[in-house]
N, C-alpha and C. Protein backbone atom coordinates (compact mmCIF):
# COMPACT_ATOMS: atom_id res chain seq x y z
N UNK A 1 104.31 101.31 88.92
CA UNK A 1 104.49 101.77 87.56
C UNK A 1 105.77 102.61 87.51
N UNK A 2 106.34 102.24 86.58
CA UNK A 2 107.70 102.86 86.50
C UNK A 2 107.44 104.47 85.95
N UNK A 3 108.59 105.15 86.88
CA UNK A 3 108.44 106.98 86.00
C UNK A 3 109.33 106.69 84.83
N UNK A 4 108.73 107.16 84.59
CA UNK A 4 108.89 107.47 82.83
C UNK A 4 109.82 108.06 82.23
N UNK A 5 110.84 108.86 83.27
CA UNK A 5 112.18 109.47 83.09
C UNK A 5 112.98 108.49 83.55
N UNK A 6 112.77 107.61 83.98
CA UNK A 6 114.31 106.17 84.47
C UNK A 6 114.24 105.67 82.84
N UNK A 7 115.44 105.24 83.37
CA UNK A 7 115.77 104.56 82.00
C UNK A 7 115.37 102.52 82.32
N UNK A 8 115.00 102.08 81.37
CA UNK A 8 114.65 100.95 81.22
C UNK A 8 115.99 99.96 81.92
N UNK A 9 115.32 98.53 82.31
CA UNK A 9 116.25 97.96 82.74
C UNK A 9 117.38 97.62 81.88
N UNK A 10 116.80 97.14 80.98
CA UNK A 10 118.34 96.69 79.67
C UNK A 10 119.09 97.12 80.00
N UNK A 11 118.99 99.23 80.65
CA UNK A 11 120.33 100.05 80.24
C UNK A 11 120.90 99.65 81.25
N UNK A 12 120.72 99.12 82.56
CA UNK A 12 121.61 98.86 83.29
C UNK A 12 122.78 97.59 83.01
N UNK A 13 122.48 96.67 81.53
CA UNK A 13 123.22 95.89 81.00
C UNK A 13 124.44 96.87 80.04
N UNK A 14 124.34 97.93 79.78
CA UNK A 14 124.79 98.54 79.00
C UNK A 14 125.28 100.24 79.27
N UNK A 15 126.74 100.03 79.47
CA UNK A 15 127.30 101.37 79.74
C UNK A 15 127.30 100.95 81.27
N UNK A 16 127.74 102.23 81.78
CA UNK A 16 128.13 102.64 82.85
C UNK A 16 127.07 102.74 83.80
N UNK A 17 127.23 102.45 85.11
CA UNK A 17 125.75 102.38 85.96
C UNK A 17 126.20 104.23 86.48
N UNK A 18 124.77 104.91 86.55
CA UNK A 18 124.65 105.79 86.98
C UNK A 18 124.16 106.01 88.18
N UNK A 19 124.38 107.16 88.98
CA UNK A 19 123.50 107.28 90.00
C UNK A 19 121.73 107.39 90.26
N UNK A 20 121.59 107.11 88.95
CA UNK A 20 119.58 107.38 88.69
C UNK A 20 119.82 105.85 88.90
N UNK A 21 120.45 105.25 87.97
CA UNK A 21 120.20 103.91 88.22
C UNK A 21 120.58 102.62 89.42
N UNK A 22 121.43 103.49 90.45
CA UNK A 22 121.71 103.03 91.85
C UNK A 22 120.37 103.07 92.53
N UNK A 23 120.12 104.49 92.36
CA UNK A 23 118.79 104.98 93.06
C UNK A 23 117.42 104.01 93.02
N UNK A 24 117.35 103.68 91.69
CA UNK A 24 116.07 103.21 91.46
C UNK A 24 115.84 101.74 92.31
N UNK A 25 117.50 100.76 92.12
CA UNK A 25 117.58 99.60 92.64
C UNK A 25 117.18 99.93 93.83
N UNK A 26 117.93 100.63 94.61
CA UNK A 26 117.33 101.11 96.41
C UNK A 26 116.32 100.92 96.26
N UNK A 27 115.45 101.57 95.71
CA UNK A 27 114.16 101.83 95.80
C UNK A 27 113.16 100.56 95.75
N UNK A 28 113.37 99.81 94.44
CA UNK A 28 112.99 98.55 94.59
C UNK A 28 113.18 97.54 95.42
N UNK A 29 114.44 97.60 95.71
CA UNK A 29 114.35 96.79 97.06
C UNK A 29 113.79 96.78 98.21
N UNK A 30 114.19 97.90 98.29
CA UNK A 30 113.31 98.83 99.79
C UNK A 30 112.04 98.14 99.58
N UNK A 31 111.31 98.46 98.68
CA UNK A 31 109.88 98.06 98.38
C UNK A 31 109.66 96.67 97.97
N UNK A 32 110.36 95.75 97.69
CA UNK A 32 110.17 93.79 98.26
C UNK A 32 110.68 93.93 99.64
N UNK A 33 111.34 94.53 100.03
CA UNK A 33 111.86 93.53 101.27
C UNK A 33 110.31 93.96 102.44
N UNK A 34 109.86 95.27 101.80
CA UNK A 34 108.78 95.29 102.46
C UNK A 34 107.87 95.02 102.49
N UNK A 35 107.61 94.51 101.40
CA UNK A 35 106.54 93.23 100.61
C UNK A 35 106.72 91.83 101.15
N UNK A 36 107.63 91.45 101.40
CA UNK A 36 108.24 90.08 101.66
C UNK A 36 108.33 89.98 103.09
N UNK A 37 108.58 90.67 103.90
CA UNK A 37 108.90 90.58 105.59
C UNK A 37 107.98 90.32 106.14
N UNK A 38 106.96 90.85 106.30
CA UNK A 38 105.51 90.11 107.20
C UNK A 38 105.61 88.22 106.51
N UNK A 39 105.62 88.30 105.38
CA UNK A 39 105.36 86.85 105.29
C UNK A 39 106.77 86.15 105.68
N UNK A 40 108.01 86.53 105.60
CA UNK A 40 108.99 85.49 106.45
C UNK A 40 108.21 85.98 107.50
N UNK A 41 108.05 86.85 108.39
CA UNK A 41 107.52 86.45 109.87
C UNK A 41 106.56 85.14 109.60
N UNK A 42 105.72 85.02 109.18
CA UNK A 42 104.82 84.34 109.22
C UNK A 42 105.36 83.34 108.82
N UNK A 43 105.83 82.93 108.27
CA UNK A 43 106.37 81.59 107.82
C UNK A 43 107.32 81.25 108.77
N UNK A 44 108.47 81.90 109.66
CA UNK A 44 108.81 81.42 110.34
C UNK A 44 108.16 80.73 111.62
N UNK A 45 107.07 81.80 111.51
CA UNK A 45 106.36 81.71 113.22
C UNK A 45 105.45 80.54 112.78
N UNK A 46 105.28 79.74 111.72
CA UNK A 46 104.65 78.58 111.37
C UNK A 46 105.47 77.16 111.69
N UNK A 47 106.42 77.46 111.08
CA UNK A 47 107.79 76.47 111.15
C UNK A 47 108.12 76.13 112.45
N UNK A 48 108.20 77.73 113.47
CA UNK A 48 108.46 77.27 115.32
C UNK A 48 107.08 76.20 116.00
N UNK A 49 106.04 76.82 115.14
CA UNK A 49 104.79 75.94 115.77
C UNK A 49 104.51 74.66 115.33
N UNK A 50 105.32 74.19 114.07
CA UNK A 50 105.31 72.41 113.63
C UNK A 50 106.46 72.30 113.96
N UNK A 51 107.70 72.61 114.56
CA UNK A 51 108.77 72.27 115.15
C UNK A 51 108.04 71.84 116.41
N UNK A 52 107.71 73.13 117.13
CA UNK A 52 107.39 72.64 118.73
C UNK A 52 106.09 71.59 118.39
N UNK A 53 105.05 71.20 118.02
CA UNK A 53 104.57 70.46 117.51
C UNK A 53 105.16 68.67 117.55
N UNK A 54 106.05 68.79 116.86
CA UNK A 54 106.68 67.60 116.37
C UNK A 54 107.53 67.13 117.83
N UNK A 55 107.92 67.79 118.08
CA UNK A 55 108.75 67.63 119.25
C UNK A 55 107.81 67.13 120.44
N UNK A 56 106.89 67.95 120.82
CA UNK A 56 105.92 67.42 121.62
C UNK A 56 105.36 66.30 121.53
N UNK A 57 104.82 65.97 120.03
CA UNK A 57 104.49 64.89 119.90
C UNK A 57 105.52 63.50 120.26
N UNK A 58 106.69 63.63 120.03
CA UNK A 58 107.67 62.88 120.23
C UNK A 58 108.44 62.55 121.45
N UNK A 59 107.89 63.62 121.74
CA UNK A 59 108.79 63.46 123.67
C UNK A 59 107.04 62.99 124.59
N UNK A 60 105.82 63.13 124.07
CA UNK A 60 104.97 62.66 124.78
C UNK A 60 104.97 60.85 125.03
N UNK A 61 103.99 60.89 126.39
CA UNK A 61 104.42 59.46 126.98
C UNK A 61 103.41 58.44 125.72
N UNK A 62 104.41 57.14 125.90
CA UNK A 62 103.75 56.24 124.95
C UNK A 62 103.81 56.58 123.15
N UNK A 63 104.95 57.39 122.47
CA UNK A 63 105.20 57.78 121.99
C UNK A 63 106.28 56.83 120.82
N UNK A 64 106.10 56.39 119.50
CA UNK A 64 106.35 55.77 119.00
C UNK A 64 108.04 56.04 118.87
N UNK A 65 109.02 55.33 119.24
CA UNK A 65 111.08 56.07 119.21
C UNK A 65 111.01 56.04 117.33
């Protein structure tokens, strides 16, 4: 929930960017990228296991070229 003393996003379309309004972006970001990072882990560490997967399957004997 947004504090109630920032100013709304619009204003950052309008006028001059301030330092409240540098601040706040930090802040939001800070807070997805920390929202978001466990799941790229996880999604990558999915992707290495149907990579190695696929590969195995493909280099095993009797294996369709």
């Amino acid at each position: 929930m947004p504090d109630h003393q920032e100013r709304p996003p619009v204003a950052l379309a309008h006028g001059a960017t301030q330092s409240g309004d540098i601040e706040r972006v930090r802040r939001d970001v800070d807070a997805a990228e920390e929202c978001v990072a466990p799941h790229d882990r996880t999604s990558a560490a999915r992707r290495r296991r149907a990579r190695r997967r696929r590969e195995a399957a493909r280099d095993a004997p009797g294996a369709q070229p």
